[in-house]
Protein backbone atom coordinates (compact mmCIF):
# COMPACT_ATOMS: atom_id res chain seq x y z
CA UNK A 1 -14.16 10.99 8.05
CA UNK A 2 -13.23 10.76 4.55
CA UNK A 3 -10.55 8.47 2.63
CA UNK A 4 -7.51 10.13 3.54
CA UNK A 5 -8.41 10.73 6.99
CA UNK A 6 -9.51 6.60 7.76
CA UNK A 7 -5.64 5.88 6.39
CA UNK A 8 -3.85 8.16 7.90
CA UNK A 9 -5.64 7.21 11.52
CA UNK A 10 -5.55 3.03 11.07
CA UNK A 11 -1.40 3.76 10.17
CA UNK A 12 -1.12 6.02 13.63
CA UNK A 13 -3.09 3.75 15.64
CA UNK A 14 -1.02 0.60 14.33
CA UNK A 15 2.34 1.68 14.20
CA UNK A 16 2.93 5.55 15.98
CA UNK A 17 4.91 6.88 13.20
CA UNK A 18 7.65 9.59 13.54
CA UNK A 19 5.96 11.13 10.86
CA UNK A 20 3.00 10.27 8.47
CA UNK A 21 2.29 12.11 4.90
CA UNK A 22 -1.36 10.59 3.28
CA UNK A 23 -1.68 12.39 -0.12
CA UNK A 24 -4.62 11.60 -2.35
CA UNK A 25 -3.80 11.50 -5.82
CA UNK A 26 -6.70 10.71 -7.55
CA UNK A 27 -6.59 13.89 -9.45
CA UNK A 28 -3.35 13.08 -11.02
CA UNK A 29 -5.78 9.65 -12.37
CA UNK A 30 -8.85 10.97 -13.66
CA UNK A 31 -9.65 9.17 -16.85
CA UNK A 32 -7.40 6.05 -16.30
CA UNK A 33 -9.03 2.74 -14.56
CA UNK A 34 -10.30 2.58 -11.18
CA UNK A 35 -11.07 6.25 -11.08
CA UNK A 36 -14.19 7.82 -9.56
CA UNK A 37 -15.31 11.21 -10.44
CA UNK A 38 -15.24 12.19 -6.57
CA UNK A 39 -11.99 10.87 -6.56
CA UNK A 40 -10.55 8.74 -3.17
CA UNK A 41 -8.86 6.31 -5.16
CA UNK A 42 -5.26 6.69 -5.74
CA UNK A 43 -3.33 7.77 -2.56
CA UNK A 44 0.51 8.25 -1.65
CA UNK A 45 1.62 7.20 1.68
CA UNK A 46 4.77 8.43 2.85
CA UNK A 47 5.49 7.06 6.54
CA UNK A 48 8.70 6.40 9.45
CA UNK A 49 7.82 4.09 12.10
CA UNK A 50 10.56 2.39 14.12
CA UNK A 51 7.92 -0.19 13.77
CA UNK A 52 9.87 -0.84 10.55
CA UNK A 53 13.50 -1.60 11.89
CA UNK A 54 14.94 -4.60 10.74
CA UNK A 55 12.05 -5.13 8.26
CA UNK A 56 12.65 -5.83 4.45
CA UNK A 57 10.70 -3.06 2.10
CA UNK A 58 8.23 -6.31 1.11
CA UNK A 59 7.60 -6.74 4.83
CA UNK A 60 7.17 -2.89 5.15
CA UNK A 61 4.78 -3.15 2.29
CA UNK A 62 2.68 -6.01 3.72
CA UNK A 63 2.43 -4.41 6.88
CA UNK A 64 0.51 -1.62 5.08
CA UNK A 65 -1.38 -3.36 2.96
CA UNK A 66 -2.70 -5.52 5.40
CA UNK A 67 -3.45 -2.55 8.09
CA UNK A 68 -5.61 -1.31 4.96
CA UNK A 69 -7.07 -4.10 3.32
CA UNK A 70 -10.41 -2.44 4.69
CA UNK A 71 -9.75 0.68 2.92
CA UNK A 72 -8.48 -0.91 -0.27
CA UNK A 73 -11.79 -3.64 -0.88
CA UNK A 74 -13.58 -0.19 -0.09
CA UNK A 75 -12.52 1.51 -2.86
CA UNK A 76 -8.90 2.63 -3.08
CA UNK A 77 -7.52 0.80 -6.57
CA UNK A 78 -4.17 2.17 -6.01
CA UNK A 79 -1.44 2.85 -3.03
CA UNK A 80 2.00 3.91 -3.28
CA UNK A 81 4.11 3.60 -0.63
CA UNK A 82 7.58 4.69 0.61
CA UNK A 83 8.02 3.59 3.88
CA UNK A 84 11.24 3.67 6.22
CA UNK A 85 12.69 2.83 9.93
CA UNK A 86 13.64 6.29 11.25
CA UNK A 87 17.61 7.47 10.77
């Protein structure tokens, strides 16, 4: 199971999203810091979860991070996130 796939199955497991878009941009990084030359280190996560209802966008963002703080000491220097409570 590679990068991508670790993410987007710790973010299903935690939270069941509605829907769940893990994009790996690392190509869009090559040359800047914390790049690899495999790549797996810049990644765009674009999730709904009711999980998220009520929850400030720091919260949201917390949430994540800490669901992937195994994936991010691993390797992954950067995450972007846009995260939402359905409707």
């Amino acid at each position: 199971m590679n990068t991508k796939e670790r993410i987007a199955a710790v973010l299903e497991a935690a939270l069941s999203p509605e829907s769940l878009d893990v994009i790996d941009e690392s190509h869009l990084h090559k040359g800047h810091q914390g790049a690899r030359p495999g790549g797996e280190t810049h990644y765009r996560v674009r999730i709904t979860a009711e999980a998220f209802r009520g929850k400030s966008r720091v919260d949201m963002h917390r949430t994540i991070n800490a669901l992937l703080k195994d994936e991010l000491a691993a390797g992954v220097h950067a995450l972007a996130i846009e995260a939402r409570a359905p409707g």
